[in-house]
Protein backbone atom coordinates (compact mmCIF):
# COMPACT_ATOMS: atom_id res chain seq x y z
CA UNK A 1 74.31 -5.87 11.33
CA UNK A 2 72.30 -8.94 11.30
CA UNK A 3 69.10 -7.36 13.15
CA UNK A 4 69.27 -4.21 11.40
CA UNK A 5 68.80 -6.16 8.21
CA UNK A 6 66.11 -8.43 9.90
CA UNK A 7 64.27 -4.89 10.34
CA UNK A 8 64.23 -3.64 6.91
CA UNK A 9 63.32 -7.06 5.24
CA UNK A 10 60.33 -6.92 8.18
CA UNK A 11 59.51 -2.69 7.07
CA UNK A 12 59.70 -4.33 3.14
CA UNK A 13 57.31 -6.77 3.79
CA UNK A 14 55.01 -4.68 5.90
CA UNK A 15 54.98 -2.24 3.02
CA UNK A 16 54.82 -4.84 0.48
CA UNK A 17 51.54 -5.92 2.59
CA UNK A 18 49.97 -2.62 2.62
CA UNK A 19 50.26 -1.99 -0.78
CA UNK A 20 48.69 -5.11 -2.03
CA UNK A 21 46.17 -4.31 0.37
CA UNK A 22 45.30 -1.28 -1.01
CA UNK A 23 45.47 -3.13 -4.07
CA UNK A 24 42.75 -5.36 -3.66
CA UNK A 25 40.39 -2.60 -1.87
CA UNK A 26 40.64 -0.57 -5.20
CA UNK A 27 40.17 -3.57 -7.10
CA UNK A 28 36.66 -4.11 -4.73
CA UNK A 29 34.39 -4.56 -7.23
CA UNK A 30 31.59 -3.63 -5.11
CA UNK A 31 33.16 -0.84 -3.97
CA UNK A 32 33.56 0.54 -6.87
CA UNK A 33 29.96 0.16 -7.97
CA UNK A 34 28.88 1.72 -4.81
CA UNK A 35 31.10 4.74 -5.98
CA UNK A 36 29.83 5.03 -9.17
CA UNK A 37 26.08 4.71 -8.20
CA UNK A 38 26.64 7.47 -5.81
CA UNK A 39 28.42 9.68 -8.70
CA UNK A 40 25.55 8.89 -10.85
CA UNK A 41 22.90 10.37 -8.39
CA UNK A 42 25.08 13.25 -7.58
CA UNK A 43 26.66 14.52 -10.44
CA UNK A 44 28.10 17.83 -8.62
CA UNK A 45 29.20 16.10 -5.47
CA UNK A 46 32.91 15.87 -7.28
CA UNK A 47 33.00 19.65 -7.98
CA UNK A 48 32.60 22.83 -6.16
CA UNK A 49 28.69 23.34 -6.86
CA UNK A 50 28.86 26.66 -4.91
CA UNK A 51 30.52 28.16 -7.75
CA UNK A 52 29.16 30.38 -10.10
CA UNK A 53 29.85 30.33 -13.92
CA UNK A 54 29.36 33.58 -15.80
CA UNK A 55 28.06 33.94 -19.33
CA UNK A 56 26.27 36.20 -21.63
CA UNK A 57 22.64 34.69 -23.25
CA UNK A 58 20.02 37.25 -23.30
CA UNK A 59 21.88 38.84 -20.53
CA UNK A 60 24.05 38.44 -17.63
CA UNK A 61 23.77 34.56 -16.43
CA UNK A 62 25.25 33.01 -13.38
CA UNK A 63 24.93 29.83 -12.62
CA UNK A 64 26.15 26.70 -10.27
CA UNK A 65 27.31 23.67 -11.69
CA UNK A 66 24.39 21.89 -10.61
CA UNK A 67 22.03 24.69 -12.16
CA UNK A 68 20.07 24.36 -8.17
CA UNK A 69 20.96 28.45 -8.67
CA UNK A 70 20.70 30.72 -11.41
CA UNK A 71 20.64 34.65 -11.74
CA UNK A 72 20.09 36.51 -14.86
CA UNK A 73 20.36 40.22 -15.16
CA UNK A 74 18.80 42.00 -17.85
CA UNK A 75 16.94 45.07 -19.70
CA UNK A 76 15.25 46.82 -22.31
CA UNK A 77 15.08 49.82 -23.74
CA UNK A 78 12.26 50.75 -26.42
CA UNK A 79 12.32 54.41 -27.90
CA UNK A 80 9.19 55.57 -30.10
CA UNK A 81 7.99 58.54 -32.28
CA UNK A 82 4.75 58.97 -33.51
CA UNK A 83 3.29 61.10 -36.04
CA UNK A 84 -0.67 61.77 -36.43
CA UNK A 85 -2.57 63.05 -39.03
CA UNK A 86 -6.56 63.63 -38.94
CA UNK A 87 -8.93 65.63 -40.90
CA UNK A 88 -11.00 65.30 -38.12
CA UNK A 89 -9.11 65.36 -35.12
CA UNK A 90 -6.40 68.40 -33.63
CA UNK A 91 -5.33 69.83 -31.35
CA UNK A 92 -3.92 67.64 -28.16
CA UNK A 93 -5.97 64.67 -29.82
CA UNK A 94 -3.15 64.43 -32.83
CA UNK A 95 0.08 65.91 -30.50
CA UNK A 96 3.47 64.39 -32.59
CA UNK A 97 5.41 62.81 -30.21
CA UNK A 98 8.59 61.28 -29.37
CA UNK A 99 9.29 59.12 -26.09
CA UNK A 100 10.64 56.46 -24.18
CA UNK A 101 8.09 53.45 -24.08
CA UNK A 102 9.92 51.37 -21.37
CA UNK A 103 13.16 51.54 -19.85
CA UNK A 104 13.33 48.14 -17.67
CA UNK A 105 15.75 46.52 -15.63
CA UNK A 106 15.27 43.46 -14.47
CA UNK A 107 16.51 40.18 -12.44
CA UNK A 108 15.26 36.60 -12.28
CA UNK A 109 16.59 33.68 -11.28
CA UNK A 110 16.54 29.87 -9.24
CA UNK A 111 17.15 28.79 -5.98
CA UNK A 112 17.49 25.14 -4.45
CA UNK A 113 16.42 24.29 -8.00
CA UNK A 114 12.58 24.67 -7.47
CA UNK A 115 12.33 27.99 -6.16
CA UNK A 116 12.11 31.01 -8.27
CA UNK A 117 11.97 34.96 -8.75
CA UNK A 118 11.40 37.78 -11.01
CA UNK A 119 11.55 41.25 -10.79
CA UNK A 120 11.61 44.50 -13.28
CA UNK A 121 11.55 48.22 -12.65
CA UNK A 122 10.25 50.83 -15.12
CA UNK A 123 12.22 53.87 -15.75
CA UNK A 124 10.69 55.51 -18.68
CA UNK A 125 8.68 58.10 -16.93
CA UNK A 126 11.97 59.34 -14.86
CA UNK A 127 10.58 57.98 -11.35
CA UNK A 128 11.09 54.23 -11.01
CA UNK A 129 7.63 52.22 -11.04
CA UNK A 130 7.48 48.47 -10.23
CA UNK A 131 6.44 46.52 -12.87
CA UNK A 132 6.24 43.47 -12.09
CA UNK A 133 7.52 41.40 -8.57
CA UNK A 134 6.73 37.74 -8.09
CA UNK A 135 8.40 34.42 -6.03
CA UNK A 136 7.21 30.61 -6.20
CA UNK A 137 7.71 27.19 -6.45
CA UNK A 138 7.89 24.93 -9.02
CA UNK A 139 7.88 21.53 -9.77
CA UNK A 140 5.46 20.29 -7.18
CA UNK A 141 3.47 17.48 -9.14
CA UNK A 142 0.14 17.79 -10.04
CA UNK A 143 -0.11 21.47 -9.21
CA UNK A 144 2.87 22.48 -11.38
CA UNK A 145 4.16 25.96 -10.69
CA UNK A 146 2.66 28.17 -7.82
CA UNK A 147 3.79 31.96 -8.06
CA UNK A 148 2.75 34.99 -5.63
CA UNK A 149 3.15 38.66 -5.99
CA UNK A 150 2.48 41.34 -8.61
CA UNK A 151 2.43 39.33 -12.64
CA UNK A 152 0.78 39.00 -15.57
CA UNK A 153 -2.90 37.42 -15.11
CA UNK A 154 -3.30 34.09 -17.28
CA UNK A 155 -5.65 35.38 -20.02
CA UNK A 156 -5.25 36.03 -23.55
CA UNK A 157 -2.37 34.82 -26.14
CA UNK A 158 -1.53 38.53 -27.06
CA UNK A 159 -1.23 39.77 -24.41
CA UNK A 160 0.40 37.08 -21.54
CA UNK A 161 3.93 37.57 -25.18
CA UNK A 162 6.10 39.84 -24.31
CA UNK A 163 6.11 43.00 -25.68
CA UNK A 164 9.61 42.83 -27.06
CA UNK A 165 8.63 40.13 -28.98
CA UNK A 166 4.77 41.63 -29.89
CA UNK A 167 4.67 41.86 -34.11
CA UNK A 168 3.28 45.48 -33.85
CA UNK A 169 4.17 48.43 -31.61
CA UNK A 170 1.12 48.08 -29.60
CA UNK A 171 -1.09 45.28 -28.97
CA UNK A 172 -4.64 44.98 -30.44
CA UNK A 173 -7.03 47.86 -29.00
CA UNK A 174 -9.45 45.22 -28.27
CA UNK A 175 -6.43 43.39 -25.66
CA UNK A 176 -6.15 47.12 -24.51
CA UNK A 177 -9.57 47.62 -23.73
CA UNK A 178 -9.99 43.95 -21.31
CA UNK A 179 -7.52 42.51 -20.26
CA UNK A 180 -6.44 42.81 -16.66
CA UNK A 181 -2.52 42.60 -16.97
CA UNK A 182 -0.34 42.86 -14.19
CA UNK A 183 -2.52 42.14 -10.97
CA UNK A 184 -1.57 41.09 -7.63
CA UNK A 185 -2.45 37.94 -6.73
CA UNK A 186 -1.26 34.22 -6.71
CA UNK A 187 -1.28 31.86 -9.26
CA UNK A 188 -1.10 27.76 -9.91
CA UNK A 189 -0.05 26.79 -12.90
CA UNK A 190 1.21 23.35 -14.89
CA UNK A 191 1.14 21.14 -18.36
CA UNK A 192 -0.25 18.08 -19.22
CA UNK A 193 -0.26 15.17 -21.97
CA UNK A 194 2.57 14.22 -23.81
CA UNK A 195 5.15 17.06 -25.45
CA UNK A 196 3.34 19.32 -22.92
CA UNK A 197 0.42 19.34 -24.97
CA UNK A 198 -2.09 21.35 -22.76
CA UNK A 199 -1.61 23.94 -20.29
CA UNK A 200 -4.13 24.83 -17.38
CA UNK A 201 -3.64 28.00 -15.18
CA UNK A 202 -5.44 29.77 -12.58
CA UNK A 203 -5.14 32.81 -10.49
CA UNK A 204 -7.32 34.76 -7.81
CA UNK A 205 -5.78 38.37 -7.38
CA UNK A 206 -7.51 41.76 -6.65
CA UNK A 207 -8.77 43.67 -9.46
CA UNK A 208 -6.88 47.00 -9.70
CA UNK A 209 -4.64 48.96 -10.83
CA UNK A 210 -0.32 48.23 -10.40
CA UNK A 211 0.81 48.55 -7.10
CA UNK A 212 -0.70 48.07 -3.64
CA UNK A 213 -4.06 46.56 -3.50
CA UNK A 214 -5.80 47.71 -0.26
CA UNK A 215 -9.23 48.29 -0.60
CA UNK A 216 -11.73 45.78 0.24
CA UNK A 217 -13.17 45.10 -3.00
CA UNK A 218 -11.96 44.16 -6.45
CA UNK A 219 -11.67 40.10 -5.76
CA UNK A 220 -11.18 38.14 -9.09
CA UNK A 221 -10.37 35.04 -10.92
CA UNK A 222 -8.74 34.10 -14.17
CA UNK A 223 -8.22 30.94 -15.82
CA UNK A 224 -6.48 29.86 -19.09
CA UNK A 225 -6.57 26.62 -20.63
CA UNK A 226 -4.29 26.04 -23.97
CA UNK A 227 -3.21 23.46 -26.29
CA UNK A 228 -1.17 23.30 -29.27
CA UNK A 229 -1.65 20.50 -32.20
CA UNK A 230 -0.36 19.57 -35.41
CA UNK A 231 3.06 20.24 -34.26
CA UNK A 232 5.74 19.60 -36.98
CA UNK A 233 9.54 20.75 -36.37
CA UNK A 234 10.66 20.46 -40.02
CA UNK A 235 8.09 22.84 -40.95
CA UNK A 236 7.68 24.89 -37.64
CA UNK A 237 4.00 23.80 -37.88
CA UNK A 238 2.03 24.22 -34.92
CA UNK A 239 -1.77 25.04 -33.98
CA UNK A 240 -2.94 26.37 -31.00
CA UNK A 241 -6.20 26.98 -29.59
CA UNK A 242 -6.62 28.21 -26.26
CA UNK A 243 -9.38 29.99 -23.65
CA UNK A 244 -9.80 32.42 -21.04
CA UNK A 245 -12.05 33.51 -18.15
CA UNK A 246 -12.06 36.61 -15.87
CA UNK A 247 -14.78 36.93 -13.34
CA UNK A 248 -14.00 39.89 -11.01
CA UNK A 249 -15.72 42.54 -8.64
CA UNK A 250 -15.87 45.99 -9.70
CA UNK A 251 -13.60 47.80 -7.55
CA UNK A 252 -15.70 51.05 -6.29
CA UNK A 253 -18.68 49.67 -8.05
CA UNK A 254 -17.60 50.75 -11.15
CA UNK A 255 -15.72 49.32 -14.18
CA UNK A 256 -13.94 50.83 -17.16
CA UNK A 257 -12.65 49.53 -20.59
CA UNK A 258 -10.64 52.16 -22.75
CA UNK A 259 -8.03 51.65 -25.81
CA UNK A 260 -5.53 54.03 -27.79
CA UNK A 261 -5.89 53.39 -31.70
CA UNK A 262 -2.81 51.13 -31.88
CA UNK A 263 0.00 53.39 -30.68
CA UNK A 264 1.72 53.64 -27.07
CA UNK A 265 0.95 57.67 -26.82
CA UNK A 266 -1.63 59.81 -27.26
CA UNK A 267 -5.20 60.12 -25.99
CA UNK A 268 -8.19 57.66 -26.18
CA UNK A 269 -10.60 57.46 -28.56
CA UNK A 270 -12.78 54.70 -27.36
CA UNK A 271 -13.78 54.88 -23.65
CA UNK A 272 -16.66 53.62 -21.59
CA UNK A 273 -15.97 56.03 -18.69
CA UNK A 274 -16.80 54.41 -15.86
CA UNK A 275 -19.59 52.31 -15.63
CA UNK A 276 -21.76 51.54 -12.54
CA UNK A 277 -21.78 47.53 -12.15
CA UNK A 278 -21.14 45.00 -9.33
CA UNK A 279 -19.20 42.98 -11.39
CA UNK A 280 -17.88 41.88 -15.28
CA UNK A 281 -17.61 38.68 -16.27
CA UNK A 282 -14.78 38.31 -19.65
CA UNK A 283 -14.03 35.77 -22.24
CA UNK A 284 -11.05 35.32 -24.73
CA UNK A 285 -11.01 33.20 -27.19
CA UNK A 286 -7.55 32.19 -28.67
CA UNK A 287 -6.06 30.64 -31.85
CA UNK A 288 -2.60 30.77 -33.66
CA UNK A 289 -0.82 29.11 -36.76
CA UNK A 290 2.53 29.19 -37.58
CA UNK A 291 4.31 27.35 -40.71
CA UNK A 292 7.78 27.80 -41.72
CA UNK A 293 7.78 31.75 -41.59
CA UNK A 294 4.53 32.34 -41.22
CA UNK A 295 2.08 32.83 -38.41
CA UNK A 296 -1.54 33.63 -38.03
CA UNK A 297 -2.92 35.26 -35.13
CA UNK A 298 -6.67 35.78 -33.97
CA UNK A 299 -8.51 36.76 -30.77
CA UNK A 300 -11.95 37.24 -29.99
CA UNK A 301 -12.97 39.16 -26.16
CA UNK A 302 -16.51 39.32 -25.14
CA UNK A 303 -17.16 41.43 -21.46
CA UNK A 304 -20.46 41.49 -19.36
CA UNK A 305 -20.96 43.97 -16.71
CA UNK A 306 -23.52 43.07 -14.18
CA UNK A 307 -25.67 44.44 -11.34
CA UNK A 308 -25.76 48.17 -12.61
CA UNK A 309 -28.88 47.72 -13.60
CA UNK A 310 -28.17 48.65 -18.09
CA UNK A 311 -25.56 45.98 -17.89
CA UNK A 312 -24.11 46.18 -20.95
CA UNK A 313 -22.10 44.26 -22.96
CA UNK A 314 -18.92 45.06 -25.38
CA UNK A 315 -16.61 42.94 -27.44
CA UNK A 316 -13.72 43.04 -29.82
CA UNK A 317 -11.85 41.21 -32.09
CA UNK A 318 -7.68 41.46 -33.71
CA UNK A 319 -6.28 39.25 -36.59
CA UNK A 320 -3.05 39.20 -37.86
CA UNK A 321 -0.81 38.03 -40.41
CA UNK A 322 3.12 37.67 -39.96
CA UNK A 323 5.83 36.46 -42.56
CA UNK A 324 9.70 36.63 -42.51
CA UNK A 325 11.20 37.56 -45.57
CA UNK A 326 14.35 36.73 -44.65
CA UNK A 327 16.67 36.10 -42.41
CA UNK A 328 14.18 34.45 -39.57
CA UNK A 329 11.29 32.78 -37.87
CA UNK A 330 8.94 32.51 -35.67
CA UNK A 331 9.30 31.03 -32.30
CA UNK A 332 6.37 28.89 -30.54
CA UNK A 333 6.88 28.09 -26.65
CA UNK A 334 5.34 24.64 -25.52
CA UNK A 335 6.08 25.74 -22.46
CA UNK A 336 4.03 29.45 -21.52
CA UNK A 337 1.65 28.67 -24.96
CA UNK A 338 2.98 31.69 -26.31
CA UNK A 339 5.29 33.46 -29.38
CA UNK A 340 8.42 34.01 -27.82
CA UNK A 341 11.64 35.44 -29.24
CA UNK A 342 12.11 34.36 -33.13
CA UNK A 343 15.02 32.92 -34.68
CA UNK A 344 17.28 35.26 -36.35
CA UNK A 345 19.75 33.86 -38.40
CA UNK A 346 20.95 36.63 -40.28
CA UNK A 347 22.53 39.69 -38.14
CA UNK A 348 23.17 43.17 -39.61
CA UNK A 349 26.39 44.58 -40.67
CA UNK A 350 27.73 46.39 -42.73
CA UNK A 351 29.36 46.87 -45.99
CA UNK A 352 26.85 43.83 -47.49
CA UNK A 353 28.13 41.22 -44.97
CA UNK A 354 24.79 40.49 -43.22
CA UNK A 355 21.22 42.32 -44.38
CA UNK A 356 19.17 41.19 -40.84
CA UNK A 357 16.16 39.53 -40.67
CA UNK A 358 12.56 41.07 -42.51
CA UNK A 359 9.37 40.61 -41.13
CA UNK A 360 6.31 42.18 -42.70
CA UNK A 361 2.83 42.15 -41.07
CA UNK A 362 -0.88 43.12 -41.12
CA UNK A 363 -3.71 43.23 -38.87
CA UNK A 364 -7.29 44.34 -38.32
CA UNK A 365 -8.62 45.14 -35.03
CA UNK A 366 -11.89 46.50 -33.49
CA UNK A 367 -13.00 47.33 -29.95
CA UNK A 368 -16.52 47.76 -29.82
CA UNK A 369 -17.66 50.09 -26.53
CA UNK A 370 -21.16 51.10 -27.26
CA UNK A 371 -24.20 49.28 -25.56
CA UNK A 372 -26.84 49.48 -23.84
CA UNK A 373 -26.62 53.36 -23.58
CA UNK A 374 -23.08 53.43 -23.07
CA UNK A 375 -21.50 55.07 -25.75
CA UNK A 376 -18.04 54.44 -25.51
CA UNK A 377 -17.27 53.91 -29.04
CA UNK A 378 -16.22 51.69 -32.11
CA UNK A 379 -12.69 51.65 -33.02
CA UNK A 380 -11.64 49.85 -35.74
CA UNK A 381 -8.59 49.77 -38.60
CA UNK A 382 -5.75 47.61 -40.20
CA UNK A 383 -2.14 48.49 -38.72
CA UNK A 384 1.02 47.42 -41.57
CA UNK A 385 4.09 46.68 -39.92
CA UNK A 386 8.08 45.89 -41.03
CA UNK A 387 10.24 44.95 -38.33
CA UNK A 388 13.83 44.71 -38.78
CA UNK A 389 15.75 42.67 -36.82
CA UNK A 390 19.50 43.69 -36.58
CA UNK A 391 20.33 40.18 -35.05
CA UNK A 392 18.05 39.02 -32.15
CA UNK A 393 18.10 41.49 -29.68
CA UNK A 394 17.25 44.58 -31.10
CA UNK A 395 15.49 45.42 -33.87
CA UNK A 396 13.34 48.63 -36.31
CA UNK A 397 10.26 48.67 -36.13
CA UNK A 398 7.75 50.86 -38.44
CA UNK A 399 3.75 50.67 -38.35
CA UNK A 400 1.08 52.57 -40.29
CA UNK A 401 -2.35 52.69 -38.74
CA UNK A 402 -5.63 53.72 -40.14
CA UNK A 403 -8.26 53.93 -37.54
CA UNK A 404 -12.01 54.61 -38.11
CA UNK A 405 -13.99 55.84 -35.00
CA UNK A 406 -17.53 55.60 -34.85
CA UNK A 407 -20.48 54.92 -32.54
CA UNK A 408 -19.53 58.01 -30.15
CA UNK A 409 -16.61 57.87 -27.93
CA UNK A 410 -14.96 60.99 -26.05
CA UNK A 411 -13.77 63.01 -29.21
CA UNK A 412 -16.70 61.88 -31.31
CA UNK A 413 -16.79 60.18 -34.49
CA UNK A 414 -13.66 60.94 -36.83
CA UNK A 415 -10.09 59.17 -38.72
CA UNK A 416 -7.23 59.18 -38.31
CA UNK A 417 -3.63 58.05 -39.34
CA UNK A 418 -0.61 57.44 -36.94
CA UNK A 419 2.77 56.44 -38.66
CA UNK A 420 5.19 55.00 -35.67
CA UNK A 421 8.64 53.78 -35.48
CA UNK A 422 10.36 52.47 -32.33
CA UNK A 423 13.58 51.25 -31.67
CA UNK A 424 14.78 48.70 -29.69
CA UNK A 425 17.14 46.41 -27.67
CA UNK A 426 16.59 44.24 -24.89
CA UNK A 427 18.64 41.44 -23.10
């Protein structure tokens, strides 16, 4: 009885021992700093990081808890009509019609936190076209973001924002007429200064049409360079001034610049045709102003075409004026240098419990095509627009455009009017 008590006092003590032990190891101070540090620079190394979380923002979003993945599914859809009238024009020039502008789906998203994708298909025709497929890096210093693949070349404000967020229908004939768009090619990109004040990107990529470029020719450059100033958040205040450059060879030897009067259908009634030169040369010229609801919106595009031997030059020019009466706006990105989605703080429903958001707008535009014996055309006109937003991803929108063509062109020199309406959703 005697030793079997002398064990249990022995097992108490020993566990008496270990416990104090583990005591004092918890109570390690430097232990516990050591744990904490570590916590600090890995935030996710306490949860299950390989997780996804699913939510809706502008789409279907998955993400880890450490955000080093992210996936975003998404879409549009934009439907149109348009309606032409023309003392001048008939026939297939004027054809009514009603279609499906785009019909996108898309994906995007992060992996291992710096690397990146995008991708969107185009159903609107029926047959699926690929609109746009890229992959990078980003965060790599100096040199900012690279991207490869088939994008949008870095050159001109109106035409690098989205069309979903666009304050027309269409953009400006004279962005129509020379801008190069969605090129393959590869691209570095980054900002500078404090707030990310400036932004600097260039791209080489080969100058033709979507798709696969094969042919030997077409080699380009483009280069932006933006800034914004005077930025005030109580007042939404913010200027920007930016540039752009395009030098390219003429792929075939021959270069064309063409632009519908302001409307996603229809024929074209400016257009060079194509012109024999060895290579163009084009300049954009950016500047935008936004206060409270307003913004102000102005581009100026000059294009030489060299080595054909007439060489000729052509130009064009868009300003516009937006204001929200209510219920919204606008949206300036310090990141891209661009409008981006506006604020909409009124949604639509009804029985009088929500009236949207109004937007009202005007521009004048002109694309200028004739030179040099060329006589591709003068288009020029003011387009009025209301949009109606119905809460921030979809809205009405309705444009009246009066176009004067003059200078030549295909279809001669004539007016018309085009009344359009589209609507749309996108997430």
């Amino acid at each position: 009885m005697v030793r079997c008590c002398s064990i249990l006092v022995s097992v108490a003590a020993l566990a008496v021992a270990c416990e104090d032990a583990r005591a004092a190891e918890t109570a390690n101070p430097s232990l516990e700093k050591e744990v904490a540090t570590y916590l600090a620079e890995n935030p996710a190394a306490g949860a299950a990081d390989n997780t996804f979380k699913a939510f809706w923002k502008n789409g279907l979003n998955f993400e880890t808890a450490d955000k080093a993945f992210t996936a975003h599914i998404g879409g549009r859809i934009l439907y149109d009509a348009a309606w032409f009238g023309s003392d001048d024009y008939g026939g297939a020039q004027t054809q009514d019609s009603w279609y499906m502008r785009q019909l996108w789906f898309q994906a995007d998203g992060t992996l291992f936190t710096n690397a990146f994708y995008q991708v969107a298909v185009d159903f609107a025709t029926g047959a699926p076209v690929l609109r746009w497929a890229m992959l990078g890096l980003k965060n790599l210093g100096p040199a900012g973001t690279f991207s490869a693949g088939l994008f949008k070349q870095p050159f001109s404000l109106g035409e690098l924002e989205s069309t979903r967020f666009i304050t027309f229908m269409e953009r400006a004939g004279p962005t129509q007429a020379f801008v190069p768009s969605y090129q393959n090619g590869f691209m570095l990109s980054n900002n500078f200064l404090e707030e990310k004040r400036l932004l600097v990107a260039i791209s080489a990529f080969k100058a033709t049409t979507n798709g696969t470029a094969t042919d030997n020719g077409g080699y380009a450059v483009a280069a932006r360079v933006a800034a914004f100033f005077l930025e005030d958040k109580d007042s939404n205040r913010i200027l920007h001034v930016g540039i752009g450059y395009v030098f390219a060879d003429t792929p075939g030897g021959t270069k064309q610049y063409r632009a519908r009067p302001d409307i996603g259908t229809g024929v074209r009634f400016v257009d060079t045709g194509a012109v024999t030169a060895d290579d163009e040369t084009v300049y954009c010229f950016e500047l935008l102003f936004t206060w409270q609801k307003l913004h102000v919106q102005a581009e100026y595009y000059w294009a030489e075409l060299n080595g054909g031997g007439v060489d000729p030059n052509f130009q064009g020019f868009y300003a516009e004026v937006g204001y929200f009466l209510k219920g919204g706006r606008v949206n300036y990105s310090k990141e891209k240098k661009i409008l981006e989605r506006p604020h909409i703080d009124d949604k639509f429903r009804a029985g009088g419990a929500g009236s949207g958001a109004w937007q009202v707008a005007v521009r004048y535009d002109n694309v200028d095509l004739s030179d040099a014996g060329v006589a591709g055309g003068l288009q020029e006109g003011f387009t009025f627009g209301v949009n109606w937003y119905w809460n921030p991803n979809m809205r009405v929108m309705f444009n009246i455009i009066w176009m004067d063509i003059s200078e030549g062109g295909p279809f001669g020199e004539g007016n018309l009017t085009v009344f359009g309406t589209r609507f749309q959703v996108d997430f």
